[in-house]
C-alpha atoms as a PDB file:
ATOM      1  CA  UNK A   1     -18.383 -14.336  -6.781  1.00  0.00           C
ATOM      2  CA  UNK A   2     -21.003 -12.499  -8.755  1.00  0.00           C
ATOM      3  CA  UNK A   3     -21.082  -8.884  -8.330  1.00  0.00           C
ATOM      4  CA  UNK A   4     -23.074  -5.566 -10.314  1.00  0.00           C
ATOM      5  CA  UNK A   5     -21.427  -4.051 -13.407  1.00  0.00           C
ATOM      6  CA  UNK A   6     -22.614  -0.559 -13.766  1.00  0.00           C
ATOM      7  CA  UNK A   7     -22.391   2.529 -16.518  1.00  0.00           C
ATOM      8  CA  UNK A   8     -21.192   6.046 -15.839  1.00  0.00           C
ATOM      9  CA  UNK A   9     -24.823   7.233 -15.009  1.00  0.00           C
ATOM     10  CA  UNK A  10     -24.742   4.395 -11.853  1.00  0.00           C
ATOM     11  CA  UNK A  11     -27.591   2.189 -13.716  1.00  0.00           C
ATOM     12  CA  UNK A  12     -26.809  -1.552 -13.349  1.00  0.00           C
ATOM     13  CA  UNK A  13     -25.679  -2.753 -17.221  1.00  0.00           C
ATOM     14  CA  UNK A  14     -24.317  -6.429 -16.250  1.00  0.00           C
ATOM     15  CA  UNK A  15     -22.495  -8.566 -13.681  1.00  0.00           C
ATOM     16  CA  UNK A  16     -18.859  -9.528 -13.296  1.00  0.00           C
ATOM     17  CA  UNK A  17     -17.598 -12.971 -12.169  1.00  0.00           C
ATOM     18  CA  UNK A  18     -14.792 -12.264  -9.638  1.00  0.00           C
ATOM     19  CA  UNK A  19     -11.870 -15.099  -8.342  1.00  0.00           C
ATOM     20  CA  UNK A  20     -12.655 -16.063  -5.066  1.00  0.00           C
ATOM     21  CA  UNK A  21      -9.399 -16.616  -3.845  1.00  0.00           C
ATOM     22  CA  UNK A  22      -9.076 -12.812  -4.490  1.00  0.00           C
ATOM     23  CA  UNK A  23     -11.929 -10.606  -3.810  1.00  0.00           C
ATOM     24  CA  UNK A  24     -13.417 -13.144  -1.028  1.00  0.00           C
ATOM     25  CA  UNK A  25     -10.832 -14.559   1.466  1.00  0.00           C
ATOM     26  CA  UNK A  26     -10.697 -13.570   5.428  1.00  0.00           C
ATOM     27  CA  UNK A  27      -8.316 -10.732   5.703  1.00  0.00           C
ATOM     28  CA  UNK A  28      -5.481 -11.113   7.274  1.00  0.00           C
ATOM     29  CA  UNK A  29      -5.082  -8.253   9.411  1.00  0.00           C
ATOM     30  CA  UNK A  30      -1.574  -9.103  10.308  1.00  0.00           C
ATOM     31  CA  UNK A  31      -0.060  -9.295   7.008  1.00  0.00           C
ATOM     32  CA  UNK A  32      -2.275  -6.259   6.007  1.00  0.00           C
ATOM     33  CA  UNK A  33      -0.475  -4.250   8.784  1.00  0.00           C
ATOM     34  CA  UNK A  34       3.019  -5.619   8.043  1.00  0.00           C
ATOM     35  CA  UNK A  35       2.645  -4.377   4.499  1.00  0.00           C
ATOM     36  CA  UNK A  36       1.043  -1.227   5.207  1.00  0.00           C
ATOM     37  CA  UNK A  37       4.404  -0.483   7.260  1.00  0.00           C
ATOM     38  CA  UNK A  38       6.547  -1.473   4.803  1.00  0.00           C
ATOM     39  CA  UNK A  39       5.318   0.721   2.575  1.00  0.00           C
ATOM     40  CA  UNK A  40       5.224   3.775   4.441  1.00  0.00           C
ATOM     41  CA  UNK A  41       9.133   2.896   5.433  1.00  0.00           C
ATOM     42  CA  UNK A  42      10.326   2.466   2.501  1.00  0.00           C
ATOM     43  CA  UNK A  43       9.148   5.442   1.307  1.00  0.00           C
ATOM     44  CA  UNK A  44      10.866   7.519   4.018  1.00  0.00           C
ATOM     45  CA  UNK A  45      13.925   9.544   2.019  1.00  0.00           C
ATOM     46  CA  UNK A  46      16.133   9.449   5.155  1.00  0.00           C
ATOM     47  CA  UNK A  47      18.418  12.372   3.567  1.00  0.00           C
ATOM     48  CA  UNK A  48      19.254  14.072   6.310  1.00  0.00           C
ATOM     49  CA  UNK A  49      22.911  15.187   7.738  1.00  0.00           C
ATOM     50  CA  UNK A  50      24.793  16.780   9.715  1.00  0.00           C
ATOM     51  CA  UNK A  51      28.658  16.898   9.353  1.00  0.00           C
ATOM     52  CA  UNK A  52      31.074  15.499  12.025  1.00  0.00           C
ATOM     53  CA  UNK A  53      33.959  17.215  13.304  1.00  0.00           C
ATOM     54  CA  UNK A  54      36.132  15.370  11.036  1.00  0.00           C
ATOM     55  CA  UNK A  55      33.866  16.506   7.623  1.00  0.00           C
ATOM     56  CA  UNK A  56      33.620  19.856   8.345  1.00  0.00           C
ATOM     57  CA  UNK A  57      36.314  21.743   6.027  1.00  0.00           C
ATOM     58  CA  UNK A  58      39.126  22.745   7.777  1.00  0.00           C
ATOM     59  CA  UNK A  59      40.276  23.290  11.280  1.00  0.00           C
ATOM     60  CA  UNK A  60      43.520  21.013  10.516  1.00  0.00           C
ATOM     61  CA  UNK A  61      46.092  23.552  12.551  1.00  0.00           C
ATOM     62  CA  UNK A  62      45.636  23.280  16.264  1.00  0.00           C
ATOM     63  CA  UNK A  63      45.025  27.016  17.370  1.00  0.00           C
ATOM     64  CA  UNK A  64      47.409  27.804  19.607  1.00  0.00           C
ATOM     65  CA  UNK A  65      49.989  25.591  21.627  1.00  0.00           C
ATOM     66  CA  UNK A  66      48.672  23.567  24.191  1.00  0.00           C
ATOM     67  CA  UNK A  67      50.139  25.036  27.346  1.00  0.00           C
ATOM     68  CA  UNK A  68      51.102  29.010  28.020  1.00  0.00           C
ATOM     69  CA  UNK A  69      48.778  31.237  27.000  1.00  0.00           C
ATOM     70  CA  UNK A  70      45.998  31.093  30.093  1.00  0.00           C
ATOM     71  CA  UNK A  71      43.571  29.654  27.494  1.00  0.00           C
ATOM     72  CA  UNK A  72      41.655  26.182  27.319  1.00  0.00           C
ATOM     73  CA  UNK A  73      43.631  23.473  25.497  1.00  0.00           C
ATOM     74  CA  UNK A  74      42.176  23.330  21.880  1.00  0.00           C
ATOM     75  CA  UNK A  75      42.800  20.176  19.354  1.00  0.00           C
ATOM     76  CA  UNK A  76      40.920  21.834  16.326  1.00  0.00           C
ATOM     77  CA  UNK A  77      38.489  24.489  15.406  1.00  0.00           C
ATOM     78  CA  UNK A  78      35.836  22.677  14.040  1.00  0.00           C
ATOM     79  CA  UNK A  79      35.401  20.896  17.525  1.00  0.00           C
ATOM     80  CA  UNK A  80      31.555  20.451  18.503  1.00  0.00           C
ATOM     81  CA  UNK A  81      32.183  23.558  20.841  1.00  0.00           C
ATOM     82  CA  UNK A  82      33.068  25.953  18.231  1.00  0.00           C
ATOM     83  CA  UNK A  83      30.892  28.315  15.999  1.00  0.00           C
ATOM     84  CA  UNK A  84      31.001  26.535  12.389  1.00  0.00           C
ATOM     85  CA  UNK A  85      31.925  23.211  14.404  1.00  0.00           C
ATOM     86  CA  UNK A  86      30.874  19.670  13.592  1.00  0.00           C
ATOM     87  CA  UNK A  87      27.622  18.599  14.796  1.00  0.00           C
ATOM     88  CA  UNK A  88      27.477  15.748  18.091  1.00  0.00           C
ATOM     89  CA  UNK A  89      25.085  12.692  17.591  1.00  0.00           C
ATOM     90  CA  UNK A  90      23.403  14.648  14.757  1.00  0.00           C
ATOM     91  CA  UNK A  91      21.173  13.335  12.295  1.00  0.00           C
ATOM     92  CA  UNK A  92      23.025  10.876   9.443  1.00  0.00           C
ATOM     93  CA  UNK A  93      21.973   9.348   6.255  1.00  0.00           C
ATOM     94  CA  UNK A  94      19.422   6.185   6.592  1.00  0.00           C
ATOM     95  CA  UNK A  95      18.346   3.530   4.984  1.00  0.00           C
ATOM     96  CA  UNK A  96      14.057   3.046   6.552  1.00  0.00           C
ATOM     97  CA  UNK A  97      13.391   0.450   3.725  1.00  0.00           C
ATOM     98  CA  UNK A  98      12.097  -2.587   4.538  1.00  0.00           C
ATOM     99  CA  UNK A  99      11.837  -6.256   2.919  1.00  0.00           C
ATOM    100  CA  UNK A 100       9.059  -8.640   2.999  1.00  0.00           C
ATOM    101  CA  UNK A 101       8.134 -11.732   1.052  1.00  0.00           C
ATOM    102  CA  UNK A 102       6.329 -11.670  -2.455  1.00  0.00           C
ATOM    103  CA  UNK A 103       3.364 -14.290  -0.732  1.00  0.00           C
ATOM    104  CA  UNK A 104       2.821 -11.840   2.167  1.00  0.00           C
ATOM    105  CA  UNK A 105       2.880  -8.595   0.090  1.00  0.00           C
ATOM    106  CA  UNK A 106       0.563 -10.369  -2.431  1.00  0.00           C
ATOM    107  CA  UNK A 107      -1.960 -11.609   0.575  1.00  0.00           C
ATOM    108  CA  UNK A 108      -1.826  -8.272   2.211  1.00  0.00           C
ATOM    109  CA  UNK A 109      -3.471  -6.737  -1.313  1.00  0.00           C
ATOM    110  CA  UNK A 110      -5.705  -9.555  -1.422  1.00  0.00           C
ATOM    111  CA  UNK A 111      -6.822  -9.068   2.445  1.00  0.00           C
ATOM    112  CA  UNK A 112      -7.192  -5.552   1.774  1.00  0.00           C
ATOM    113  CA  UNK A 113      -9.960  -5.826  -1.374  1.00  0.00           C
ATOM    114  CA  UNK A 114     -11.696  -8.573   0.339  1.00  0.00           C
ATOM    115  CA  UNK A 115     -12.039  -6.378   3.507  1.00  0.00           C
ATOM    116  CA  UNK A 116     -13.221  -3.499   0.963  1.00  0.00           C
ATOM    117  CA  UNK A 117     -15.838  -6.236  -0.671  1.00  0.00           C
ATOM    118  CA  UNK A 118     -16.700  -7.630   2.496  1.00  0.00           C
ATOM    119  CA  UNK A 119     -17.801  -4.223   3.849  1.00  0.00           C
ATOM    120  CA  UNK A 120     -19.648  -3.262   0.069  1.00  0.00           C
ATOM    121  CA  UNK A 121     -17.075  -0.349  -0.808  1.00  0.00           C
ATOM    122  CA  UNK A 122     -16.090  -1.395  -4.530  1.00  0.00           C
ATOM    123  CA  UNK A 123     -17.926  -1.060  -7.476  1.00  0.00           C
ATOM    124  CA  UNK A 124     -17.174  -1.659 -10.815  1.00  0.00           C
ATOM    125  CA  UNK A 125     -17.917   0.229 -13.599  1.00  0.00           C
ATOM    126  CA  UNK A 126     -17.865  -0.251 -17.375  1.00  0.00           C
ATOM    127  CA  UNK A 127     -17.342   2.875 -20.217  1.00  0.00           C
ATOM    128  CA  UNK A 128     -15.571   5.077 -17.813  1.00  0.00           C
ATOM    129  CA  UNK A 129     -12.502   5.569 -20.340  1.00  0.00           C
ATOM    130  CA  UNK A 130     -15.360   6.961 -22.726  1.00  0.00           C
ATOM    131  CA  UNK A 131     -15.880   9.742 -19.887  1.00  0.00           C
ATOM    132  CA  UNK A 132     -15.167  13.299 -21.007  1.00  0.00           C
ATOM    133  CA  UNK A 133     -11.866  14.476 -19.898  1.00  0.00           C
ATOM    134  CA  UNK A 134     -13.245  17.210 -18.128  1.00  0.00           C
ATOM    135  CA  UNK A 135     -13.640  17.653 -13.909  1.00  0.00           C
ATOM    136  CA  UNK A 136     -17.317  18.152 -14.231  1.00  0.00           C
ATOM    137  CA  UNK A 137     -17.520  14.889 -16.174  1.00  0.00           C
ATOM    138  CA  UNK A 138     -15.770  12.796 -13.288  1.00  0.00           C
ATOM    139  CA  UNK A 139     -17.856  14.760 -10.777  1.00  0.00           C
ATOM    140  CA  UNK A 140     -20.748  13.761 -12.160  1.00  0.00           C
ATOM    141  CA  UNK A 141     -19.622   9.896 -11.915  1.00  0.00           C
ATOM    142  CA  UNK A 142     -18.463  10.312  -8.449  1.00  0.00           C
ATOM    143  CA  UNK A 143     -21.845  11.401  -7.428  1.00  0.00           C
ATOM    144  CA  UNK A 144     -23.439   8.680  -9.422  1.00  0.00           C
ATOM    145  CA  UNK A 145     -21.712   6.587  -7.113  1.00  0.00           C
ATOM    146  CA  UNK A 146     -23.126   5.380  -3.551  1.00  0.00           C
ATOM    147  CA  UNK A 147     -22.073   8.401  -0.980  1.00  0.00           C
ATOM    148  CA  UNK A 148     -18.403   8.179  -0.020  1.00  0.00           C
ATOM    149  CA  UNK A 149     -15.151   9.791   1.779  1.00  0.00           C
ATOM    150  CA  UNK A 150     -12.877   9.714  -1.346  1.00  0.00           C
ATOM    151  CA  UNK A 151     -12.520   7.311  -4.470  1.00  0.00           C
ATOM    152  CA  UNK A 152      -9.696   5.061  -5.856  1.00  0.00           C
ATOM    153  CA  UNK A 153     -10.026   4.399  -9.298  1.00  0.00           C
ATOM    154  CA  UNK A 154      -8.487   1.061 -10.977  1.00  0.00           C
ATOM    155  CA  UNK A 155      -7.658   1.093 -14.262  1.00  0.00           C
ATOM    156  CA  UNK A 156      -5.622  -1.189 -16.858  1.00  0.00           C
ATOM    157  CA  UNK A 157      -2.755   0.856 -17.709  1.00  0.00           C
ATOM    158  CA  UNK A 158      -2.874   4.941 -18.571  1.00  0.00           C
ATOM    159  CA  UNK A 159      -6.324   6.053 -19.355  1.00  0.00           C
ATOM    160  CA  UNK A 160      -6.103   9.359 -20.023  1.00  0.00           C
ATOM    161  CA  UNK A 161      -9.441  10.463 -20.156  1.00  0.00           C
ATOM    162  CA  UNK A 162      -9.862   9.288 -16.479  1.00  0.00           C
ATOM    163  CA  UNK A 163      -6.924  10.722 -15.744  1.00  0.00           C
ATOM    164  CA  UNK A 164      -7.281  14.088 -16.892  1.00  0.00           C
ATOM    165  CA  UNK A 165     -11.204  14.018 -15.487  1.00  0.00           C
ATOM    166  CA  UNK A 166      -9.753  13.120 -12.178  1.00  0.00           C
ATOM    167  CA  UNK A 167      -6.624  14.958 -11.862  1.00  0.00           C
ATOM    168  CA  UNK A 168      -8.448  18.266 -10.249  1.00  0.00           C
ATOM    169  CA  UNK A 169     -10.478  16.669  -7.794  1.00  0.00           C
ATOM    170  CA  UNK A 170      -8.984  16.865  -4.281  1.00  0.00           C
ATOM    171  CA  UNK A 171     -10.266  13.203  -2.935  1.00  0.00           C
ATOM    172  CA  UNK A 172      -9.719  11.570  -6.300  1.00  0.00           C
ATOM    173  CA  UNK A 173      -6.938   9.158  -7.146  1.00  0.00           C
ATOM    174  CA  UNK A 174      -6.429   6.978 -10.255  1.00  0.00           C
ATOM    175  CA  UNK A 175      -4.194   3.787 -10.098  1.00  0.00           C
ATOM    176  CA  UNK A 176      -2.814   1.404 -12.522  1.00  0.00           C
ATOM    177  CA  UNK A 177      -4.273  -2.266 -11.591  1.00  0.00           C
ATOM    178  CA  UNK A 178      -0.193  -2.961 -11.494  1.00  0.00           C
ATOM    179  CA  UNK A 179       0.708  -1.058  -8.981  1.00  0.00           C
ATOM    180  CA  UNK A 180      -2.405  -1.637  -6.762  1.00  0.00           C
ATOM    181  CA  UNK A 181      -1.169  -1.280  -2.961  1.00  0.00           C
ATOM    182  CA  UNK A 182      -2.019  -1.653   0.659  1.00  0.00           C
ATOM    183  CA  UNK A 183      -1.922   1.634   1.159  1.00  0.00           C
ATOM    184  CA  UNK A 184      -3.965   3.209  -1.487  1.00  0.00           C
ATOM    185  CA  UNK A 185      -6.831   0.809  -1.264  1.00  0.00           C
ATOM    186  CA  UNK A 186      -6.986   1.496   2.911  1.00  0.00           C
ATOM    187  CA  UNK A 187      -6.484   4.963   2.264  1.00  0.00           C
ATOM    188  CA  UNK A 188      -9.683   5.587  -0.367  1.00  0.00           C
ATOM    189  CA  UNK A 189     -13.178   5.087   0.912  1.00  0.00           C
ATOM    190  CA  UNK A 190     -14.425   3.161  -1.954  1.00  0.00           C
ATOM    191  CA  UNK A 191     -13.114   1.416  -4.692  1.00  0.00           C
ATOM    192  CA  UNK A 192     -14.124   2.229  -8.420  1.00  0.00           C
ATOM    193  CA  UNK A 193     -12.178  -0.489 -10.654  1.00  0.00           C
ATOM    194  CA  UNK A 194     -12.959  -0.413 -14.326  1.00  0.00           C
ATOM    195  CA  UNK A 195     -14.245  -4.099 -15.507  1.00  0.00           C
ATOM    196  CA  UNK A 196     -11.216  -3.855 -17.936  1.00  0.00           C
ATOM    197  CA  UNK A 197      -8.672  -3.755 -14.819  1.00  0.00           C
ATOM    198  CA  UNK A 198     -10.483  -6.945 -13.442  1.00  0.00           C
ATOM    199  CA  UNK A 199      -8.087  -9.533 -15.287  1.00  0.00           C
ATOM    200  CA  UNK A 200      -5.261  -7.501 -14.847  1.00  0.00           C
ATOM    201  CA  UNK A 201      -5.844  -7.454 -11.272  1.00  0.00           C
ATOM    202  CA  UNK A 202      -6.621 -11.548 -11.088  1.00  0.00           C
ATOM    203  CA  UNK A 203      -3.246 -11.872 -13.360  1.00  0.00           C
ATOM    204  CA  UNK A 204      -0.932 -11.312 -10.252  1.00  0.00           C
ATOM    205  CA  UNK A 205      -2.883 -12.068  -6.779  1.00  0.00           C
ATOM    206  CA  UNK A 206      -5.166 -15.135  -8.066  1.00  0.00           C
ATOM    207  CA  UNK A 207      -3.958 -18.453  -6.631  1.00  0.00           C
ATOM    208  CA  UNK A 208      -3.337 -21.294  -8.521  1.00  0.00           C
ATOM    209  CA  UNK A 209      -5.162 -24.662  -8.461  1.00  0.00           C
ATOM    210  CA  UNK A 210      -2.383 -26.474  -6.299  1.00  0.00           C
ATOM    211  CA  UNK A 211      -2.505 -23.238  -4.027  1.00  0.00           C
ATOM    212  CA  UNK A 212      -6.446 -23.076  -3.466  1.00  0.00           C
ATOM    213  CA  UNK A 213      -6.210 -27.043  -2.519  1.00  0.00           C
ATOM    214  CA  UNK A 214      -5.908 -27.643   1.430  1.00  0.00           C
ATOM    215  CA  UNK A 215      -2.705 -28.123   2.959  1.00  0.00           C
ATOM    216  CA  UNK A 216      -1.990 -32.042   4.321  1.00  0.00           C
ATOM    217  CA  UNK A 217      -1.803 -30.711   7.667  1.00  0.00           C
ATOM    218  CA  UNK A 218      -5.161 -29.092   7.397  1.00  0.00           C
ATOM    219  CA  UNK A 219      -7.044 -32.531   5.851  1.00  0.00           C
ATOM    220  CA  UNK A 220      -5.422 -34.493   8.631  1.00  0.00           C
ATOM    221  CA  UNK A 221      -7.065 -32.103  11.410  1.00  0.00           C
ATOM    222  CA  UNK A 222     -10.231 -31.977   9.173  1.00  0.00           C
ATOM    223  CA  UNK A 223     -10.448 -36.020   9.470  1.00  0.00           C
ATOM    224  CA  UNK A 224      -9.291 -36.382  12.936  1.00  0.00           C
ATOM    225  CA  UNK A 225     -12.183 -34.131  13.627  1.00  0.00           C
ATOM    226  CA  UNK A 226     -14.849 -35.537  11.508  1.00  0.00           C
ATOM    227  CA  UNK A 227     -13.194 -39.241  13.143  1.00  0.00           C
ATOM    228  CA  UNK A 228     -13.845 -37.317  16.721  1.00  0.00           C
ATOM    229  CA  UNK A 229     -17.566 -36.653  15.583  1.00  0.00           C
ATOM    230  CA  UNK A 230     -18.343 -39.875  14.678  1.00  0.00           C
ATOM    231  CA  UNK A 231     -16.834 -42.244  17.571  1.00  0.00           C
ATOM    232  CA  UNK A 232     -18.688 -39.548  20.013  1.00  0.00           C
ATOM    233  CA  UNK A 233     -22.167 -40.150  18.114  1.00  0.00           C
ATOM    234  CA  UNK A 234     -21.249 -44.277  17.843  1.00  0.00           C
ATOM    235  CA  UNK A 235     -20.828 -43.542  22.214  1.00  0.00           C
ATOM    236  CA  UNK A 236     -24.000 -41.248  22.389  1.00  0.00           C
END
């Protein structure tokens, strides 16, 4: 797939051959919303916690004998019923993380970008690590872009220029093509990636040439069907 290559001031400087099998494959919605889950559980902290009765310091000594003195039978101090007690059914430490398979996180980033690609919100830009490290600098190349929400920026590796030019503006977030997510690319309106960041990106989520081929399954129901066609035009 061919797409535009443009400069800081938005003029179209080139064109940039992208892999198929990852900027143009039918999302799979799905996967996308597995991993979009995943992500957002696993980055739950699930730190909190209350203390039981038996954590709470103390209260070893029952606190008075158990019959004789008109008063309710009492085990401990730190029962649930007691100020400075342990807490019932409170709140314990959790673990919210989640697993999921390498192929269906990978897929789920590839769905995502093609979605973004399908519905024209990427661009890709060349000379943006030359940019000024100032906010006004990045402002200006934000506006220079086609009108949008909020920006996601792909680079290849730390670029501080772009990251200092970025790091004031409220809708503005920079990303290392390595750590390119679900979640950041649904999040962010549209998609700036650097041309630089393009093969970095294709390193991990491209498919090989045994994975692009057809599956058996799927040529046997392609020539069943195309068998199907041709006996019903041999009747017609």
């Amino acid at each position: 797939m061919i797409v535009d290559v443009q400069d800081i001031q938005g003029k179209v400087v080139g064109t940039a051959n992208l892999d198929d099998s990852v900027w143009a494959i039918e999302p799979n919605l799905p996967v996308m919303h597995q991993a979009l889950l995943r992500q957002l559980a696993n980055a739950r902290l699930g730190t909190r916690k209350t203390k039981t009765r038996g954590e709470v310091r103390g209260g070893g000594a029952k606190p008075w004998r158990q019959k004789g003195t008109g008063r309710a039978r009492q085990g401990s101090i730190r029962s649930p019923q007691w100020k400075g007690g342990g807490v019932v059914w409170g709140p314990q430490q959790r673990d919210f993380s989640q697993d999921m398979p390498r192929k269906m996180r990978r897929l789920a980033v590839r769905s995502a970008l093609s979605a973004k690609v399908r519905d024209d919100r990427i661009s890709v830009i060349e000379g943006l690590a030359e940019v000024e490290p100032r906010t006004k600098a990045m402002k200006d190349v934000v506006a220079a872009l086609p009108e949008s929400r909020s920006v996601l920026i792909v680079t290849d590796g730390i670029v501080t220029p772009i990251r200092k030019a970025s790091g004031n503006l409220q809708n503005v977030w920079v990303v290392e093509a390595r750590f390119l997510n679900v979640r950041d690319v649904l999040k962010y309106d549209r998609l700036l990636v650097t041309k630089e960041a393009i093969p970095a990106i294709e390193a991990w989520l491209a498919l090989s040439e045994a994975e692009r081929e057809p599956s058996r399954w799927k040529l046997e129901r392609m020539a069943q069907r195309t068998g199907s066609a041709a006996a019903a035009a041999r009747e017609a």
